[in-house]
N, C-alpha and C. Protein backbone atom coordinates (compact mmCIF):
# COMPACT_ATOMS: atom_id res chain seq x y z
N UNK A 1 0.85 -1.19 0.00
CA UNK A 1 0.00 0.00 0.00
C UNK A 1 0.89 1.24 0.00
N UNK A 2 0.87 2.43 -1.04
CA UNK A 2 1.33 3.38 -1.28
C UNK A 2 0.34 4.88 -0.61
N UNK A 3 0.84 5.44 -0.16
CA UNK A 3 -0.32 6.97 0.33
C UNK A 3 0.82 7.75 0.05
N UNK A 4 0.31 9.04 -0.17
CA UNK A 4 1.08 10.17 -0.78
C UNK A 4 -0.15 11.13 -0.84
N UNK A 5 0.57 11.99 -0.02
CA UNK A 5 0.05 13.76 0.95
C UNK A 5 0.66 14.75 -0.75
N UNK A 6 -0.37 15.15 -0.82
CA UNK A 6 0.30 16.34 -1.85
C UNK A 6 -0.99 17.95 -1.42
N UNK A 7 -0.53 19.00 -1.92
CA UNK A 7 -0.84 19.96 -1.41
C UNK A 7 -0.80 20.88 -0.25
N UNK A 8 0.25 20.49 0.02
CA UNK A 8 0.78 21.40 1.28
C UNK A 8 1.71 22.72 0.98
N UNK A 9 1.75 23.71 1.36
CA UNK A 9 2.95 24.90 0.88
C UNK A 9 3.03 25.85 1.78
N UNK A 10 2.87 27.22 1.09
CA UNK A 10 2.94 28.64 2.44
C UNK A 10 2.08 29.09 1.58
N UNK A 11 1.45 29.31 2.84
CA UNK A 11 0.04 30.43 2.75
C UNK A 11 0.16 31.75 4.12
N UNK A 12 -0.32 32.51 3.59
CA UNK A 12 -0.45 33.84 4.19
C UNK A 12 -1.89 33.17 5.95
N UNK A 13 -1.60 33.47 6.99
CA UNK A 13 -2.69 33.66 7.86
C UNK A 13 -3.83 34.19 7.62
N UNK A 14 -4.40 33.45 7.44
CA UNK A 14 -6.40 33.46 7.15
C UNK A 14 -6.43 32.93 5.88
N UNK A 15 -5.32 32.29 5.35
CA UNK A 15 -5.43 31.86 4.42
C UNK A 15 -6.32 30.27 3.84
N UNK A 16 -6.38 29.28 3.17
CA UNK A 16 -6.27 27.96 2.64
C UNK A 16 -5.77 27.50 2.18
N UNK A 17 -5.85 26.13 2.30
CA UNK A 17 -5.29 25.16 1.46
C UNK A 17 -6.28 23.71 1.34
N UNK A 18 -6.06 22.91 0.34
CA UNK A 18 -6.63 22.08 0.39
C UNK A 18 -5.37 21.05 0.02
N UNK A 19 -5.68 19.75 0.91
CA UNK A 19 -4.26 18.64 1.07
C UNK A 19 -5.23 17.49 0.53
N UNK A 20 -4.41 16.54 -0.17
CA UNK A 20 -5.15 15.58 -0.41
C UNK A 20 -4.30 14.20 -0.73
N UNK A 21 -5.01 12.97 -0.37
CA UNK A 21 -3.74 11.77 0.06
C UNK A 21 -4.63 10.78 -1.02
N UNK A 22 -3.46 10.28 -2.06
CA UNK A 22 -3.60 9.41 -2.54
C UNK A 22 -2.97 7.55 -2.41
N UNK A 23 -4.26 6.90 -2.21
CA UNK A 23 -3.52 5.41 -2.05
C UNK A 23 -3.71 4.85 -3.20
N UNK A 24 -2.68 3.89 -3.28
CA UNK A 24 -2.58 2.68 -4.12
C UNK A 24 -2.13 1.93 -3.60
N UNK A 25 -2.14 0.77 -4.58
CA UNK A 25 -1.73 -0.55 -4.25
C UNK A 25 -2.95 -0.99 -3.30
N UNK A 26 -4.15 -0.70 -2.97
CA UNK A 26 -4.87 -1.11 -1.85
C UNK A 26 -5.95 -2.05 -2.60
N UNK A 27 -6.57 -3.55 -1.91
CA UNK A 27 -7.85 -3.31 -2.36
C UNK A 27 -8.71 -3.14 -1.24
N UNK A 28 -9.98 -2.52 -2.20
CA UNK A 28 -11.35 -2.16 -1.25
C UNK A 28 -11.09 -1.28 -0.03
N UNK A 29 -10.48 0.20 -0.81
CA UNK A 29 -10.03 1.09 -0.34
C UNK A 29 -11.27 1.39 1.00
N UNK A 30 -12.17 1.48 -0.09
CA UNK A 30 -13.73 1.94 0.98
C UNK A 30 -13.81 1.00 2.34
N UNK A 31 -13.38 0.36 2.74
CA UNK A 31 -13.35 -0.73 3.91
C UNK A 31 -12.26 -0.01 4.89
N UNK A 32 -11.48 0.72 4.44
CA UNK A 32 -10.45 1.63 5.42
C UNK A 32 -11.01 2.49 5.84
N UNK A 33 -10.93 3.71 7.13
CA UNK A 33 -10.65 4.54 7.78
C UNK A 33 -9.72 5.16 7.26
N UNK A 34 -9.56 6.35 7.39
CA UNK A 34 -8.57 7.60 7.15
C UNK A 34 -8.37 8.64 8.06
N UNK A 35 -7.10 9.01 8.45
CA UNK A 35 -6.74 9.62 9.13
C UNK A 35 -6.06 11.11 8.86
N UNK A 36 -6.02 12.34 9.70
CA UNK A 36 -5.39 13.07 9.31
C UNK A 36 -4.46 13.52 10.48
N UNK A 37 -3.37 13.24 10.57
CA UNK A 37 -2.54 13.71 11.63
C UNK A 37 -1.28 14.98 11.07
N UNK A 38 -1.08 15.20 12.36
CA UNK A 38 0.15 16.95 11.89
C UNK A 38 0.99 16.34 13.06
N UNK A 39 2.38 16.69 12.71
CA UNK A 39 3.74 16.94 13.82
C UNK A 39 4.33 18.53 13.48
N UNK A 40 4.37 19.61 14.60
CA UNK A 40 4.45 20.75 14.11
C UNK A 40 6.01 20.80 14.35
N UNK A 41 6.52 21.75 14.19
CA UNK A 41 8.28 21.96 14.15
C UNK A 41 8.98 21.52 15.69
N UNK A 42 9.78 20.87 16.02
CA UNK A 42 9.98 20.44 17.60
C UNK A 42 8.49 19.71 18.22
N UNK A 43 7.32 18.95 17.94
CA UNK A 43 6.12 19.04 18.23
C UNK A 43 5.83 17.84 18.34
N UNK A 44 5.17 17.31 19.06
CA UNK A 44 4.32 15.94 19.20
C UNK A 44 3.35 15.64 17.39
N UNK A 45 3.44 14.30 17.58
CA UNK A 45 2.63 14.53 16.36
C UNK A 45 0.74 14.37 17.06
N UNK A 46 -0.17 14.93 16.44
CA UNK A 46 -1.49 14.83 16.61
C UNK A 46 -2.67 14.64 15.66
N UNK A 47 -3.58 13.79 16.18
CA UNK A 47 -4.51 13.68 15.37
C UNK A 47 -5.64 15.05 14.93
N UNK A 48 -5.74 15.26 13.57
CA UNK A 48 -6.73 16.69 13.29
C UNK A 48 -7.82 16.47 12.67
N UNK A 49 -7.80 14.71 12.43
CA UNK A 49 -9.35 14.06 12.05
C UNK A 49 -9.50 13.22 11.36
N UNK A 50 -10.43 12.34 11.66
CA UNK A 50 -10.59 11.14 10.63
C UNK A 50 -12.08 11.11 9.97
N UNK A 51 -11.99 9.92 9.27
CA UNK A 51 -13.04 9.86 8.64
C UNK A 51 -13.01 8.28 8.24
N UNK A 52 -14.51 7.73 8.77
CA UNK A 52 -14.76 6.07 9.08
C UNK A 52 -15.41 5.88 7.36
N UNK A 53 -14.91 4.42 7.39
CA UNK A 53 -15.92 3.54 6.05
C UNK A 53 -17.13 4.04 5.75
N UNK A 54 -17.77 4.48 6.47
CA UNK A 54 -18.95 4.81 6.43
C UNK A 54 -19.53 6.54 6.15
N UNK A 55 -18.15 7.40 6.10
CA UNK A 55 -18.25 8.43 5.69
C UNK A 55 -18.75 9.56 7.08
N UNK A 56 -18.57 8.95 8.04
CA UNK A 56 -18.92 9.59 9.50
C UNK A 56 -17.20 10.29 9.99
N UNK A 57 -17.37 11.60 10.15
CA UNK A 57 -16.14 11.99 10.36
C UNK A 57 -16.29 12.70 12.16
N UNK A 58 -14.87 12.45 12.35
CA UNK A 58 -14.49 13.17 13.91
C UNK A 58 -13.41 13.70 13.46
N UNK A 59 -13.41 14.91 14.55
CA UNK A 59 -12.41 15.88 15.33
C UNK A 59 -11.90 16.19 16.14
N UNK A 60 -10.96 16.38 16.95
CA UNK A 60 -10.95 16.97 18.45
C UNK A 60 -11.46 18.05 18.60
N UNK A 61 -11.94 18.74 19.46
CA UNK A 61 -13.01 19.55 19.55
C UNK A 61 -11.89 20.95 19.21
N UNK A 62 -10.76 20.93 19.35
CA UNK A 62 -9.89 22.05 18.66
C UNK A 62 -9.92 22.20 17.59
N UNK A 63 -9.71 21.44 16.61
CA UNK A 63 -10.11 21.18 15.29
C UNK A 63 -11.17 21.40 14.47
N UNK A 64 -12.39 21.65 15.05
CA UNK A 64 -13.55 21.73 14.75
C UNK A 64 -14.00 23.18 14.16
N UNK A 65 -14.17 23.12 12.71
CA UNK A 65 -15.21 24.59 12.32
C UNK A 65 -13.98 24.98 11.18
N UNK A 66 -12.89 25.30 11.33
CA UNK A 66 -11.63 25.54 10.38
C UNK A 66 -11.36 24.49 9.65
N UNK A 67 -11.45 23.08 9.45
CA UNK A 67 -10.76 21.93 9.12
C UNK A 67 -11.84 20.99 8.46
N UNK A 68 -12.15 20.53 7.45
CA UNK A 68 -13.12 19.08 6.78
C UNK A 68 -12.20 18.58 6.56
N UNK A 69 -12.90 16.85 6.47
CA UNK A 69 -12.00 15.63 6.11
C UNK A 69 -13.57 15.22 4.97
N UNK A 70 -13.22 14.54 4.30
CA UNK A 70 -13.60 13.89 3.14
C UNK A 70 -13.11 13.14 2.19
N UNK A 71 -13.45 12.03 1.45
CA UNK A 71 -12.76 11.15 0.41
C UNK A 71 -13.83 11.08 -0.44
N UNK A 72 -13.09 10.29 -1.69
CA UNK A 72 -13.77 10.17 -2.87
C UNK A 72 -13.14 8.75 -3.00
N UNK A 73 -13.87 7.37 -2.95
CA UNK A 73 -13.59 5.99 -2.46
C UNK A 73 -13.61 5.83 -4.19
N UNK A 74 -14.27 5.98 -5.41
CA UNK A 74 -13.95 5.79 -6.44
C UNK A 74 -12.34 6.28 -7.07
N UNK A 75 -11.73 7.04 -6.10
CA UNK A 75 -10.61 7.55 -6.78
C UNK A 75 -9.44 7.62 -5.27
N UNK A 76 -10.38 6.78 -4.97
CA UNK A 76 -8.62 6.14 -3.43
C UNK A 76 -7.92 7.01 -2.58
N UNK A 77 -8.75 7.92 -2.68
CA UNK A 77 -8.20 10.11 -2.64
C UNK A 77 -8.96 10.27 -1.11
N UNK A 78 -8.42 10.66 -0.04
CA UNK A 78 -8.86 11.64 0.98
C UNK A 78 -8.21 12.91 1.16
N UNK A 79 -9.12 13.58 1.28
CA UNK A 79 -8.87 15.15 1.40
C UNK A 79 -9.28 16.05 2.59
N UNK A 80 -8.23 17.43 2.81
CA UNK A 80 -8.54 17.82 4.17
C UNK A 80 -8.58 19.85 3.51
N UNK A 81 -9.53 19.89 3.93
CA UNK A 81 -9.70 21.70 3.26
C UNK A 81 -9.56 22.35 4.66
N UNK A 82 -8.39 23.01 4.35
CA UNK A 82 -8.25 23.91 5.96
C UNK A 82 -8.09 25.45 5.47
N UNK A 83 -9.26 25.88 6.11
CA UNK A 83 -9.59 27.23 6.28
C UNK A 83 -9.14 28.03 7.33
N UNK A 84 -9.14 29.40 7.07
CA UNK A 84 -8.67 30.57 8.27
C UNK A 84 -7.41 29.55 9.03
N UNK A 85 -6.01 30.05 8.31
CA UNK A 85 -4.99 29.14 8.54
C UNK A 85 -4.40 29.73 9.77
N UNK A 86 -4.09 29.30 10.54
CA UNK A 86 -3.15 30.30 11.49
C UNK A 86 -1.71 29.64 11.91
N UNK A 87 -0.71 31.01 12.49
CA UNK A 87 0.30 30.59 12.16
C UNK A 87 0.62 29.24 13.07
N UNK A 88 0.08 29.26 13.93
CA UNK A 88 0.16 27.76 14.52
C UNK A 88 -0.18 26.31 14.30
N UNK A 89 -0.89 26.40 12.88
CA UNK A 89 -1.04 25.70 11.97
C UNK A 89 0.16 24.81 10.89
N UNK A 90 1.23 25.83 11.57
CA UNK A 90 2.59 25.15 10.76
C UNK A 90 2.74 23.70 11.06
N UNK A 91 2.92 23.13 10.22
CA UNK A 91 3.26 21.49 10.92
C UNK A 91 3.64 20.50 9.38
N UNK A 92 3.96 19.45 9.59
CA UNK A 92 4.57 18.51 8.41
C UNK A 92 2.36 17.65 9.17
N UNK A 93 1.94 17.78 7.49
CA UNK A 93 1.08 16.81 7.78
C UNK A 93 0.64 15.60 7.21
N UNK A 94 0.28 14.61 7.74
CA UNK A 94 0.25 13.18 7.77
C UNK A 94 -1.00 12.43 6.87
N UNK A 95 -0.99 12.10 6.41
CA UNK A 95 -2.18 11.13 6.12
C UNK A 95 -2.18 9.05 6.73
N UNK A 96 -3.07 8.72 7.08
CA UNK A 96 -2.92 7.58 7.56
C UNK A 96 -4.51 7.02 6.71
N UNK A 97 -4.04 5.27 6.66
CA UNK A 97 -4.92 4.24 6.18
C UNK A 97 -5.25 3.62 7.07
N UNK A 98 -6.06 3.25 7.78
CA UNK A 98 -6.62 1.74 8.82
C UNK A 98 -5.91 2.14 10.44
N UNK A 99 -5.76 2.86 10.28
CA UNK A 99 -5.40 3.38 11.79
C UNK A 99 -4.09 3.66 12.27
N UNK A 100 -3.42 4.46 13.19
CA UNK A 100 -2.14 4.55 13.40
C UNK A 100 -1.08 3.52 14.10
N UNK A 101 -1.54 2.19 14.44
CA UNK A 101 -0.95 1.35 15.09
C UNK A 101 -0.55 0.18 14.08
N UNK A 102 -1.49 0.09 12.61
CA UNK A 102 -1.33 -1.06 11.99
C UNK A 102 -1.30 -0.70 10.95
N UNK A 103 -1.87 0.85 10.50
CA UNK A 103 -2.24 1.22 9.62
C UNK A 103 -0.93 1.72 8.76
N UNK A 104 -1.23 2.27 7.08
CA UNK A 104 -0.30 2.93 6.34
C UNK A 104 -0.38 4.74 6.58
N UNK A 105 0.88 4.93 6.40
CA UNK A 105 1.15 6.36 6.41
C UNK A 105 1.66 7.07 5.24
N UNK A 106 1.82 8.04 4.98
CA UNK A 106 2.26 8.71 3.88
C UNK A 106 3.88 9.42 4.49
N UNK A 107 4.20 10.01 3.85
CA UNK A 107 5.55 10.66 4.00
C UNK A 107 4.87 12.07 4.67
N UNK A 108 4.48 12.98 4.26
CA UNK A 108 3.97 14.01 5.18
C UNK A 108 4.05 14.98 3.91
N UNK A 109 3.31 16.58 4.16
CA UNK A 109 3.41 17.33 3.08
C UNK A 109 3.26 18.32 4.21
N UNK A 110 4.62 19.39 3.54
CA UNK A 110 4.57 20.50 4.70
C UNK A 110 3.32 21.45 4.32
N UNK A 111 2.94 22.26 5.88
CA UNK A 111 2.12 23.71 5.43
C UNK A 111 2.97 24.47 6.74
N UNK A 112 3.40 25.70 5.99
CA UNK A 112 3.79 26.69 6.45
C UNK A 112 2.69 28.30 6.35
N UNK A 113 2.59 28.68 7.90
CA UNK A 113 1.46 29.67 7.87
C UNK A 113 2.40 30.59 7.92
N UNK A 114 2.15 32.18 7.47
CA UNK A 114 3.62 32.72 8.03
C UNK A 114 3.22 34.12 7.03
N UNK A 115 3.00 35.59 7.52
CA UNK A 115 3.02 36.16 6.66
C UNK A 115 4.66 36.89 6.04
């Protein structure tokens, strides 16, 4: 199984971006969970949201109102649209398949907030 984070860069504060993780090599992608985790510069890494088989998504309640998670299971693609960016938003971020203990990860795609 292959995942790969693309769309990450520098954006201005209050800015967007939209990140989006492609798998391959998988079958019956739709039977996975997806994850979205961040590790910020010196930083723990953390979860910023997932989204179940079933298309039911969570957040930590920090996360909530600035940030969607969504996929498109015909095209193996999950995506994360983050709005009103702030600079504390800097972080290398993650995409995950089937969970973080067993699951696949991607390499990470930076976002830098920063005017």
């Amino acid at each position: 199984v292959q995942v790969a984070e693309s769309g990450g860069g520098s954006v201005q504060p209050g800015g967007s971006l939209r990140l989006s993780c492609i798998v391959s090599e998988i079958n019956e992608f739709n039977t996975y969970s997806m994850y979205w985790y961040r590790q910020p510069p010196g930083g723990q890494r953390e979860l910023v949201a997932g989204i179940y088989q079933s298309g039911t998504t969570t957040y930590p309640d920090s996360m909530k109102g600035r940030f969607t998670i969504s996929r498109d299971n015909a095209k193996n693609t999950g995506y994360r649209q983050m709005n009103d960016l702030h600079a504390n938003d800097t972080a290398v971020y993650l995409c995950n398949v089937g969970g973080a203990q067993f699951g696949y990860w991607g390499q990470g795609t930076q976002v830098t907030v920063a005017s």
